[in-house]
Structures are given as C-alpha cells and as structure tokens.
Protein backbone atom coordinates (compact mmCIF):
# COMPACT_ATOMS: atom_id res chain seq x y z
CA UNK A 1 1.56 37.70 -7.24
CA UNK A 2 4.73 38.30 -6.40
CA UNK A 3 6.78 35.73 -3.71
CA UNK A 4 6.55 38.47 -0.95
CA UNK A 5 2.85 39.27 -1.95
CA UNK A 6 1.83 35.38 -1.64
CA UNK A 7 3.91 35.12 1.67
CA UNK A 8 2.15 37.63 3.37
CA UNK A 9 -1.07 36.80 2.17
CA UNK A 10 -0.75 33.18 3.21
CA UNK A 11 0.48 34.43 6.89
CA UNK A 12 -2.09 36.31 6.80
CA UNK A 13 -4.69 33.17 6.51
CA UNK A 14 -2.07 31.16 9.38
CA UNK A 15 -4.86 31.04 12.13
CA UNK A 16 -7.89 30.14 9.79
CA UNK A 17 -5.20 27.40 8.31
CA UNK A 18 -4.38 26.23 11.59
CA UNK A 19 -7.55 25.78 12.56
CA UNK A 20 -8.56 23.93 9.60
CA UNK A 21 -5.89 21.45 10.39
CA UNK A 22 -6.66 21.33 13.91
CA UNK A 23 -10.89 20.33 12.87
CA UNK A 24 -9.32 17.80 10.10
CA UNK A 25 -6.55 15.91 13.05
CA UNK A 26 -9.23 15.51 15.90
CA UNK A 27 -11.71 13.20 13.76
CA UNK A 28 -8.90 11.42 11.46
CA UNK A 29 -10.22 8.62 9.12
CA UNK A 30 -8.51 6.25 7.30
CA UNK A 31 -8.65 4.70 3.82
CA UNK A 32 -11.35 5.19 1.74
CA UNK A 33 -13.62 5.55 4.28
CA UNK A 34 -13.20 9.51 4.97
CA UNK A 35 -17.18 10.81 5.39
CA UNK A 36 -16.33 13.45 7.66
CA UNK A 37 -12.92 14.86 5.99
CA UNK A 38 -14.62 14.76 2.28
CA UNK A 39 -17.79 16.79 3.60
CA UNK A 40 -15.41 19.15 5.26
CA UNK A 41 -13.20 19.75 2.46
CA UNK A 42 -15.82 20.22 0.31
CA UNK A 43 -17.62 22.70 2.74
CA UNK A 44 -14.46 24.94 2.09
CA UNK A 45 -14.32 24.44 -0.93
CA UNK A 46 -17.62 25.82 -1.67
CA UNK A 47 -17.27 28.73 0.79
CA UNK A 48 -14.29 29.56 -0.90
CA UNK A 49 -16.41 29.48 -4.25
CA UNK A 50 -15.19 26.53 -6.00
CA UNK A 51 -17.54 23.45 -7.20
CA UNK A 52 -16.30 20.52 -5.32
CA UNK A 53 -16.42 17.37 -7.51
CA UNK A 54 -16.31 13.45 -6.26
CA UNK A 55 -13.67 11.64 -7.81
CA UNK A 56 -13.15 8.15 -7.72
CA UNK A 57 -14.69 6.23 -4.11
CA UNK A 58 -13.73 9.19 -1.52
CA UNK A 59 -11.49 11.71 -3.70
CA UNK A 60 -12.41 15.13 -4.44
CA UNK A 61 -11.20 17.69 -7.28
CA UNK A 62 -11.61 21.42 -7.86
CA UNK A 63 -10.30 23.57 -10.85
CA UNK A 64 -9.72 27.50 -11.08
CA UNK A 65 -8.60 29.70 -13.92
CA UNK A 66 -10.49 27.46 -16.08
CA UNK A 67 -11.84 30.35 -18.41
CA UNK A 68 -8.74 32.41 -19.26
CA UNK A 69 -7.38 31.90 -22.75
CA UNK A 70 -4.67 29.25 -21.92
CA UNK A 71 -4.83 25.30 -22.22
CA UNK A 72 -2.16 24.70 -19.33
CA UNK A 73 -3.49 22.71 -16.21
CA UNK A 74 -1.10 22.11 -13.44
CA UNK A 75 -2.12 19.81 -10.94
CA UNK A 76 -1.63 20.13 -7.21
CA UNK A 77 -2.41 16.75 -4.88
CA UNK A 78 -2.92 16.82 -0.90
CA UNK A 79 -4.16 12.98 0.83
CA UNK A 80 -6.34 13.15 3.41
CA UNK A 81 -6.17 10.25 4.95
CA UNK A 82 -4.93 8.84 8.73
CA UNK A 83 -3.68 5.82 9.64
CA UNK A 84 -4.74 3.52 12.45
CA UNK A 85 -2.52 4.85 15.35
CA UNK A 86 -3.58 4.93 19.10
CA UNK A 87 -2.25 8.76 19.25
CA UNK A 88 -0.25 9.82 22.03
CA UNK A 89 1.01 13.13 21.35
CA UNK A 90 0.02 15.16 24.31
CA UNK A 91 -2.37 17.37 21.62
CA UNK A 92 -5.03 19.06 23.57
CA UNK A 93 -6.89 18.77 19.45
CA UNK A 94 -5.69 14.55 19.64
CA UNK A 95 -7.68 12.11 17.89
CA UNK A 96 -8.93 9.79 20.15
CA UNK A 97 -11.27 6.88 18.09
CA UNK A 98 -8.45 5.14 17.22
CA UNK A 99 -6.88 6.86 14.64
CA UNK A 100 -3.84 9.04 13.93
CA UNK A 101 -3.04 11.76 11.28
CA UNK A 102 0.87 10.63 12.18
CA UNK A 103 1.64 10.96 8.53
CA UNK A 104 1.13 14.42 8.35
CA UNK A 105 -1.69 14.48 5.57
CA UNK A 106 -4.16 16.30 7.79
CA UNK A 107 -1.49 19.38 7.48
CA UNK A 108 -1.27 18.66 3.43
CA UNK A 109 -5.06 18.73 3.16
CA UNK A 110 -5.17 22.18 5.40
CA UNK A 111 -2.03 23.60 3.72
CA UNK A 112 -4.01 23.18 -0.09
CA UNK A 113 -7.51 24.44 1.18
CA UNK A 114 -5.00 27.73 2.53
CA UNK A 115 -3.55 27.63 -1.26
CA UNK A 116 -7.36 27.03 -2.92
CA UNK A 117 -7.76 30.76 -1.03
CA UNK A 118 -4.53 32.46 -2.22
CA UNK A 119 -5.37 31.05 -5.85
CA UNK A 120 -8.67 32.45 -5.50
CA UNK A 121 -6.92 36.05 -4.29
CA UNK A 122 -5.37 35.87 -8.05
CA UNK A 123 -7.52 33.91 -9.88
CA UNK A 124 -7.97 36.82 -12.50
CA UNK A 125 -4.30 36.62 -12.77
CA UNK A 126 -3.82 33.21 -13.44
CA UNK A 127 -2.39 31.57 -17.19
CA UNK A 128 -3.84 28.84 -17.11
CA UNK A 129 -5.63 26.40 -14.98
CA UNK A 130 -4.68 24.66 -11.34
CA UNK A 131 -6.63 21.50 -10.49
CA UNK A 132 -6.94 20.41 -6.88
CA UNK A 133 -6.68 16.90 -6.16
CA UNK A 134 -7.87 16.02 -2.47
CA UNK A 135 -6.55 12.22 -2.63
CA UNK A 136 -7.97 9.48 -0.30
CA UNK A 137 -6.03 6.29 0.54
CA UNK A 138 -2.52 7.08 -0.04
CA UNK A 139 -1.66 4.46 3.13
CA UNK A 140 -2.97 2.12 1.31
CA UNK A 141 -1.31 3.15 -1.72
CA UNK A 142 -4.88 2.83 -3.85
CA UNK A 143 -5.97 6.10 -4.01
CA UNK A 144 -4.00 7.79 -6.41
CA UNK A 145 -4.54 5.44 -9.11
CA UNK A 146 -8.24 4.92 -7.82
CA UNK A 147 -8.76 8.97 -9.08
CA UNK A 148 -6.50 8.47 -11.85
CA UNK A 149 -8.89 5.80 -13.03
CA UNK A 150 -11.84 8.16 -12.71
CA UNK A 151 -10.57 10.50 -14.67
CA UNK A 152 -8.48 13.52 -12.01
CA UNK A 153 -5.91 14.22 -14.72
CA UNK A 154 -8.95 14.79 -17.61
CA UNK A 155 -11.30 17.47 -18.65
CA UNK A 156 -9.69 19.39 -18.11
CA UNK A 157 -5.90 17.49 -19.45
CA UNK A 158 -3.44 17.66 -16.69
CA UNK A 159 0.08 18.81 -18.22
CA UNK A 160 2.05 18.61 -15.27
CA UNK A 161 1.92 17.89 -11.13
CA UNK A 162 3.29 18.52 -7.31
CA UNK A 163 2.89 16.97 -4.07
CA UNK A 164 4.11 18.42 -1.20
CA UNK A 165 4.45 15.94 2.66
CA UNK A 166 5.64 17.42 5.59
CA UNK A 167 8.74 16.04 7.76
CA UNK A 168 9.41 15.77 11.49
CA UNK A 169 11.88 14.19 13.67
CA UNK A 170 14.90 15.28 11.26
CA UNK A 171 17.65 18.13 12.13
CA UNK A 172 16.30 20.07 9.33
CA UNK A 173 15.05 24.25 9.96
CA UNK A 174 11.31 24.05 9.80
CA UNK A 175 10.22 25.45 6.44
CA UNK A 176 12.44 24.62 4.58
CA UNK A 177 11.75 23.08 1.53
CA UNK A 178 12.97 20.41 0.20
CA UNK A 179 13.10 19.56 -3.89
CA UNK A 180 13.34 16.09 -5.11
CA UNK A 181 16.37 15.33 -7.56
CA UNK A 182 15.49 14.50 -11.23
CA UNK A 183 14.68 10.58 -11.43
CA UNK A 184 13.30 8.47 -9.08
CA UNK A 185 12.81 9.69 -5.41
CA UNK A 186 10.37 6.90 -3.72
CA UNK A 187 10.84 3.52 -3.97
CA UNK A 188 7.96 0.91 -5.60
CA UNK A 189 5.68 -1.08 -2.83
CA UNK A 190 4.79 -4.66 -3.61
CA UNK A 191 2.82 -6.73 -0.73
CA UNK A 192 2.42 -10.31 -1.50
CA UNK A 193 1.22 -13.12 0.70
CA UNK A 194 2.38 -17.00 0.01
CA UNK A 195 -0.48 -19.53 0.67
CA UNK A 196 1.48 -22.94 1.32
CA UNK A 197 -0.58 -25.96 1.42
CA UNK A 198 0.55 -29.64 2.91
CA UNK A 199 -0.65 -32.28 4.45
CA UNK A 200 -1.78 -32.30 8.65
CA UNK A 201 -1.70 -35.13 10.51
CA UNK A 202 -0.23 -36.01 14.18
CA UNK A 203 2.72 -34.95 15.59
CA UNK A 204 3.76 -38.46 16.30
CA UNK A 205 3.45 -39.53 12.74
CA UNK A 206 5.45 -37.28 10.53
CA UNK A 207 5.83 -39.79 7.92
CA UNK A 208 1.53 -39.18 7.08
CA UNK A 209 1.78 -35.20 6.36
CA UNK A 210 3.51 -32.75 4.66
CA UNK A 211 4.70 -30.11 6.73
CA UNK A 212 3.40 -26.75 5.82
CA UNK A 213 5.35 -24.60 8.14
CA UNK A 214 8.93 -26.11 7.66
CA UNK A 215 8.10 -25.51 3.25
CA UNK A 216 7.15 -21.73 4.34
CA UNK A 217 10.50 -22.10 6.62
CA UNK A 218 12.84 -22.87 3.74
CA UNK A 219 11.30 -20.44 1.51
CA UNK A 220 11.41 -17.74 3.93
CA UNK A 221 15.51 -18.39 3.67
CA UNK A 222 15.65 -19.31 0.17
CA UNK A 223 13.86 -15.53 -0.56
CA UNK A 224 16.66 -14.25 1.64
CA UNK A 225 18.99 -15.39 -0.84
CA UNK A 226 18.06 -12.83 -3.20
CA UNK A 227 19.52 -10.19 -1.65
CA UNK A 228 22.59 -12.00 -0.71
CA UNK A 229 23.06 -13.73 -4.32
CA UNK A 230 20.70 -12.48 -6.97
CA UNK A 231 21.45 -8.69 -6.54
CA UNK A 232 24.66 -6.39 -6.91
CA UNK A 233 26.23 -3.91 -4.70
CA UNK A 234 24.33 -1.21 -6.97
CA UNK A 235 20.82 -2.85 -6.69
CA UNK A 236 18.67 -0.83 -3.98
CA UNK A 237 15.82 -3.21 -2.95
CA UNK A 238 14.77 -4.95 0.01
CA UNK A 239 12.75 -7.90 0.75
CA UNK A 240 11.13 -8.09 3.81
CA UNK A 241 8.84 -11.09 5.16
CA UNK A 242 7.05 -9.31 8.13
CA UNK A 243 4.74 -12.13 9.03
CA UNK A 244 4.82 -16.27 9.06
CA UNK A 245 1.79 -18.26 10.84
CA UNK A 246 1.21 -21.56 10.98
CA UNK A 247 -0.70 -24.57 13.03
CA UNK A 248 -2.42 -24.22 16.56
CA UNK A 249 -0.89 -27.05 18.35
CA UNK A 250 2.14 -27.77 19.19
CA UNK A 251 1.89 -31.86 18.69
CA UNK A 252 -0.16 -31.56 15.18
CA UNK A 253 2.47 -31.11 11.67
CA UNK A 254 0.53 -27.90 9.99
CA UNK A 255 -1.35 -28.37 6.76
CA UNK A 256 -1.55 -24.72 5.70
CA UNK A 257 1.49 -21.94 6.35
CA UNK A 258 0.66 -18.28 5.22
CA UNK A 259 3.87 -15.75 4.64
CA UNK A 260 3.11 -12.05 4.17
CA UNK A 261 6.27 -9.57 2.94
CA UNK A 262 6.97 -6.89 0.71
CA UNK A 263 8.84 -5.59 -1.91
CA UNK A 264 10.87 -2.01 -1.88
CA UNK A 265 12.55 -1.39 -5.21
CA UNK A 266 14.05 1.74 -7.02
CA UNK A 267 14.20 0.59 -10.31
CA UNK A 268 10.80 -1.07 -12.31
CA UNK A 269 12.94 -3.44 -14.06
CA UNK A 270 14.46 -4.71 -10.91
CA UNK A 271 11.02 -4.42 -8.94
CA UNK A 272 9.66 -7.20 -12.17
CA UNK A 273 12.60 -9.47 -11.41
CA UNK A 274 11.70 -9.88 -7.93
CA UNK A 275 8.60 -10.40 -8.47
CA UNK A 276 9.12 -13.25 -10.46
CA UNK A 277 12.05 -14.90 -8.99
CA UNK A 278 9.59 -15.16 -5.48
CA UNK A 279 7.29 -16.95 -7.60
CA UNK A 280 9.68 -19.28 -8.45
CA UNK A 281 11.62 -20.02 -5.92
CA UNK A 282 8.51 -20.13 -3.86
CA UNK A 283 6.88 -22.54 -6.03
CA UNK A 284 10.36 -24.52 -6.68
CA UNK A 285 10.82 -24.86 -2.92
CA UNK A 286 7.37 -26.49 -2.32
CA UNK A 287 7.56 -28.63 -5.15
CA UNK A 288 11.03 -30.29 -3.55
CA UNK A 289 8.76 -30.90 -0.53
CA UNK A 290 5.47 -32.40 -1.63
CA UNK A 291 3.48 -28.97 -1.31
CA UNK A 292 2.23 -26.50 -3.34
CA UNK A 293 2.67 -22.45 -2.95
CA UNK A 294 0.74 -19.80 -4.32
CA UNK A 295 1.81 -16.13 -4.24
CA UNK A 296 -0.21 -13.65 -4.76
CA UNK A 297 0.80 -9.53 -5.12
CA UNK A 298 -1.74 -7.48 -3.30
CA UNK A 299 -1.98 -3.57 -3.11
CA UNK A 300 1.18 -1.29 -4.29
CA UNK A 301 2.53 1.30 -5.93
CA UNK A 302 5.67 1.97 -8.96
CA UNK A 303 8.66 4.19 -8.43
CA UNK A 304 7.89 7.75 -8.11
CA UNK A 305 9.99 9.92 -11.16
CA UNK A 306 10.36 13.08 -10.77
CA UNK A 307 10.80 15.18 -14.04
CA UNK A 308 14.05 17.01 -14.62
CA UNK A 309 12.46 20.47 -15.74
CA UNK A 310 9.93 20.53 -13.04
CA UNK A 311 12.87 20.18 -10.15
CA UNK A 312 15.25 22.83 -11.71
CA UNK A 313 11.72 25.38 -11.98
CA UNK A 314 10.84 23.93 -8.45
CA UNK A 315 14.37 24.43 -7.24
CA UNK A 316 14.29 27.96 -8.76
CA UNK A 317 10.53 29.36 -7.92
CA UNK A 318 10.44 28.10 -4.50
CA UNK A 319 13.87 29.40 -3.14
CA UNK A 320 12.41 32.63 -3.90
CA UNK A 321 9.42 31.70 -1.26
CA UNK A 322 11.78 30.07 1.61
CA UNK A 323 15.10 28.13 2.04
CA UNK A 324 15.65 25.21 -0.62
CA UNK A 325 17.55 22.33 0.04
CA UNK A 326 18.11 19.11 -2.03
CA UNK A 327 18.09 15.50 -0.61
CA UNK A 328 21.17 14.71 1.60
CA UNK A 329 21.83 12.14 4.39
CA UNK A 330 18.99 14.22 6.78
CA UNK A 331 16.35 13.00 4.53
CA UNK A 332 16.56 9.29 4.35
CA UNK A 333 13.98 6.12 4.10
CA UNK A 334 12.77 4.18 1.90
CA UNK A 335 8.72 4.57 2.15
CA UNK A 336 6.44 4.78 -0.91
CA UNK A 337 4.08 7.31 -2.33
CA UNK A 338 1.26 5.92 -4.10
CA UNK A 339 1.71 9.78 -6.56
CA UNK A 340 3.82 7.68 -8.11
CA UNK A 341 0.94 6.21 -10.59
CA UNK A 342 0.58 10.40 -10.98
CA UNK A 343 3.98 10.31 -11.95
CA UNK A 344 4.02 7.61 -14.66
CA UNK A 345 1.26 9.44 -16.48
CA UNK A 346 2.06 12.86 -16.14
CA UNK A 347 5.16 15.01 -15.66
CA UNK A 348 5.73 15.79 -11.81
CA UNK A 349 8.08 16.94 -8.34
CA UNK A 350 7.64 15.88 -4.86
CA UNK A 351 9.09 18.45 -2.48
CA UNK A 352 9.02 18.14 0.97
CA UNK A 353 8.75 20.99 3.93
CA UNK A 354 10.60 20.64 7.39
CA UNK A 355 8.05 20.61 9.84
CA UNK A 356 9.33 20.37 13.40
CA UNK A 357 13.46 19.65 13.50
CA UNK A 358 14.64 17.59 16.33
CA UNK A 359 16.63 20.55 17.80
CA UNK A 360 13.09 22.18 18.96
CA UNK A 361 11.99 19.40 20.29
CA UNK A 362 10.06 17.57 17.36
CA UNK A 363 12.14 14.25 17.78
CA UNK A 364 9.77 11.72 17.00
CA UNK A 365 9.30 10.48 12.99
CA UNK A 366 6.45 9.99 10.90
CA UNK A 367 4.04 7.36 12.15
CA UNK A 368 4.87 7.47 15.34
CA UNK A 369 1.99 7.34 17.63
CA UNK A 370 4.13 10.74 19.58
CA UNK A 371 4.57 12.79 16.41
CA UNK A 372 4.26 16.43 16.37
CA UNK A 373 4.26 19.26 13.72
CA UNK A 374 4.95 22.55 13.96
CA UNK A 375 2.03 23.94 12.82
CA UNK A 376 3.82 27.57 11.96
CA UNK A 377 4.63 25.96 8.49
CA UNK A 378 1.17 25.93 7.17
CA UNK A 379 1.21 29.40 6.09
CA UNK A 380 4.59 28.26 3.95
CA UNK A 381 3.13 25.58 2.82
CA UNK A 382 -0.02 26.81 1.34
CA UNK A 383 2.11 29.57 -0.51
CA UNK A 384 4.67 26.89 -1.97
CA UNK A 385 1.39 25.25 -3.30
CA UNK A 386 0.02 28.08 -5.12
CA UNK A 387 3.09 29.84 -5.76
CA UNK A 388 4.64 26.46 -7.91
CA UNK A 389 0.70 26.58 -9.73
CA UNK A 390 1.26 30.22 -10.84
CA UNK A 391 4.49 30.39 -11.74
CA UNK A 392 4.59 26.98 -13.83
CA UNK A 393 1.89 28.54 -15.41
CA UNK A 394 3.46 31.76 -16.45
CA UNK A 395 5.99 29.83 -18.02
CA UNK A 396 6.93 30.32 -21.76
C-alpha cells in the first residue's frame, strides 16, 4: 500500500480506533495483572482473524504474512498496561478504580489493534512476516524481558523491531513523529534497597546500640559523592535515594534503617560501575560504624539502542506518512523503557508521536494524574505501525 493508501485507510478506521481506546482507558490495569485488557485484545484479535497467543504471564502475540515465501519477521510492540494514578482528567470515559492509563499505553495498544486491521487489508501483499507483541508490565519494567523469556522473538525468528509511545504536554504539532537517533535513546533503570542493621537500645544510652539510621545517614551522603567525585562532566547518570525510614520513637536509637534509590545511566559500562561502587561504599560505611549493609538490585531495565539502519529507513518511510522530526531540546527526560531487553537481542527504533502540544491546551506530562491525549492521532499512529512493518519488509 502506498503512504496515501494506508493514511486513508487508517482514517478511515479513526472512530472504531477511538473507541477501542476509549473501552481499554475506562477499566485500566496495571502490571501483570491485566484480565480484562488481555481478553479484550484478544477478542479483536480474533474478530480481525488472527490466532491470539499467550506469551509469557499476561503478554499476547499475533503473526500475519506468515505463509508467503519470505523468512523476514519484523516485530511491532504496544504495552498495555496503567499505572496506579487516582485520574483526574475531566474524561467523561475516566478510569475510576484507582488506576490511570497516564502513560499513554492504552492509545499504543488501540493504535496496533487499528494497524493488526490495515495489515490484514494487505496481508496478500506482504514480504514477509509482522509479529504483534501486546506487552504487559512495561511500568514495572518486567514485561518485556518476561515475553522475551517465553519465546516473542521465536518461531517465527524476529529480525528486527519498533515501538512507538505517545507524548503530551510538549510544544510539539500533534502527529508528528518523532525518530530516535542511532545509539542509545533511554537510559538503564536500576532500583536497589539498602537493609542496614545495628544495634537498638534507649535513647538515653547511646553508648549500648549502634545507630542504624545515622549509618543509612552517612551513606546516603557518601552515595552523593559519586556524582560529585566519581563521575566526569561527560558521564550522564543520576543517583537518586527517594526513600530513608527508620525507628518509631523518637527516644529509642534504631536497630534497622532501610534506603530505597535508583540508578539512571546511559552507558552499561557506567551503569556496572555504579552498581558496584554503592555496594562498597555502602558496605565500607557500615563497617566504620559497627553495622552491617546489604544492598540488593531489584527490578530494571539496560539502555535502549537503537540501530543505525532502522532510524535512517524509519526517518525515510515515515516522513512519507506525516512530519518527522529528530530529538531536540522539546523532547527531554530521562525515563526508561523496559524494550530495551528487545533491543539488546534484536535490531530496533523507538519513535515517538506528538499527541496533544501544550499550545492546544494538552499542558500536562506523562503520568500526571490530569493528562490528556488527543485522540485524532490514532489513525496516524496505527498507519506508522503498519506502514514501518511493510516497508522494512519490502526491503532488498
């Protein structure tokens, strides 16, 4: 199909899209944990004449153009999860148990069922084969790697990959696309809590305990002193301890502190350095004062890479769909993308799409518990899907 062709077909489909999205943002569900948004998805699925499979603990794949006479699979990913947000939007279609689709993924799920149709429109047509990925627990950044484990980018082999994650609250024209740079464009997660164990006793008498709280104290500033001493002017990273508790009374000496942070880092290399020196200097620190520390690295996610060939094809296919733009100064933050375990296995893009610009009145940011989306993007966004499938799949 040509760009025009898929662009009018997709508009075409805008109310049936926007409805989808509407049914998928009024029960939102978060984590794994997604009963409701898997049997819907699947539902279309089927309708639409695919054969929904379960992937992993709550993902879902589909395949089409599976029987033509090329080996080429090109994988396109939507998340489906919410994240648990008291909205307050002003939606007449708001969730209201709790949760919040404030990431936007509701609008990736509905935007991929719109390009599951399209593909279908074509499927004939196709080189090769496009493999859904409907992705669970990306907040959590577990279920990417989750699916991976469970075989999403096998049988059939997955030669290549997009994701696609809509943006609000920035002075940017809604749909426009925008196409990650060759290399790294999300930062690695790392959450890590620090157990610190002393000695209680009364307030009066010091001199009997060890004082959990004032350990977790000085390693709170000695981890600050990685940033200010242990990294260059070129190192992008941040540390960030978000939570400290300690004791219940105010006139007993705590025998147990507990530190929770994280870890943002866009290189690996620098990402394993930090990891370690918190270890040690978390450990050192304790020793000095009588008390042990254990850290221990929780839930996270790489660097996301994205692959020079795919961003220059991206780049060039999708400008012919809508306006292209590359990152600038608009587009800033540091957040993580658990696609990047996709992306260390596999060849793959990000690209983002404008979805409500401050200018027309969109001005709040992802996560927010007032974000809004401008909901005429769907149709845009369901034909950049497909559109990047078919024409990576055409390729030479």
């Amino acid at each position: 199909m040509l760009a025009e062709e898929i662009l009018q077909e997709a508009s075409s489909y805008e109310n049936e899209i926007i409805s989808i999205r509407r049914t998928l943002h009024e029960y939102a569900e978060v984590g794994f944990d997604l009963k409701q948004t898997k049997a819907f998805v699947a539902e279309q699925l089927t309708e639409l004449g695919y054969i929904p499979q379960n992937c992993g603990k709550a993902g879902i794949v589909a395949t089409i153009g599976e029987n033509n006479n090329s080996n080429k699979v090109f994988l396109l990913r939507a998340d489906m999860d919410a994240l648990p947000i008291q909205e307050e939007s002003g939606e007449n279609f708001a969730c209201t148990n709790g949760n919040m689709h404030g990431c936007g993924h509701d609008m990736h799920t509905a935007m991929l069922l719109g390009a599951a149709k399209l593909l279908k429109k074509c499927e004939d047509k196709l080189q090769g084969t496009v493999k859904l990925m409907f992705q669970p627990a990306e907040e959590l950044l577990a279920g990417s790697r989750d699916m991976i484990e469970n075989g999403v980018l096998d049988n059939p082999k997955v030669d290549a990959g997009m994701m696609l994650h809509v943006l609000s609250g920035l002075s940017i024209k809604e749909g426009t696309v925008i196409v990650s740079e060759p290399g790294v464009s999300a930062p690695s997660a790392d959450y890590f809590t620090i157990n610190v164990k002393g000695k209680g006793c009364h307030g009066s008498m010091p001199q009997d305990g060890i004082d959990a709280l004032i350990v977790a104290a000085h390693i709170l500033i000695g981890l600050q002193e990685l940033s200010a001493r242990e990294m260059s002017i070129a190192d992008k990273a941040i540390i960030t301890i978000g939570s400290l508790k300690a004791g219940e009374a105010s006139n007993v000496i705590s025998d147990t502190a507990i530190m929770k942070g994280s870890i943002r880092a866009y290189d690996e290399n620098l990402r394993e350095y930090l990891k370690n020196r918190i270890c040690d200097i978390s450990n050192g620190i304790a020793r000095a004062y009588r008390a042990t520390a254990y850290t221990e690295f929780d839930s996270g996610a790489p660097t996301l890479i994205n692959d020079k060939h795919l961003s220059e094809s991206a780049r060039k296919y999708l400008a012919e769909l809508t306006t292209v733009m590359s990152p600038s100064g608009k587009v800033s933050g540091g957040g993580s993308e658990d696609f990047a375990y996709v992306s260390h296995k596999i060849p793959t893009i990000m690209v983002a799409l404008a979805a409500g610009s401050r200018e027309n009145g969109y001005e709040y940011p992802l996560h927010h518990p007032k974000v809004k989306f401008d909901e005429n993007v769907l149709s845009i966004g369901s034909a950049v899907y497909a559109y990047m499938a078919i024409k990576y799949l055409s390729e030479e």
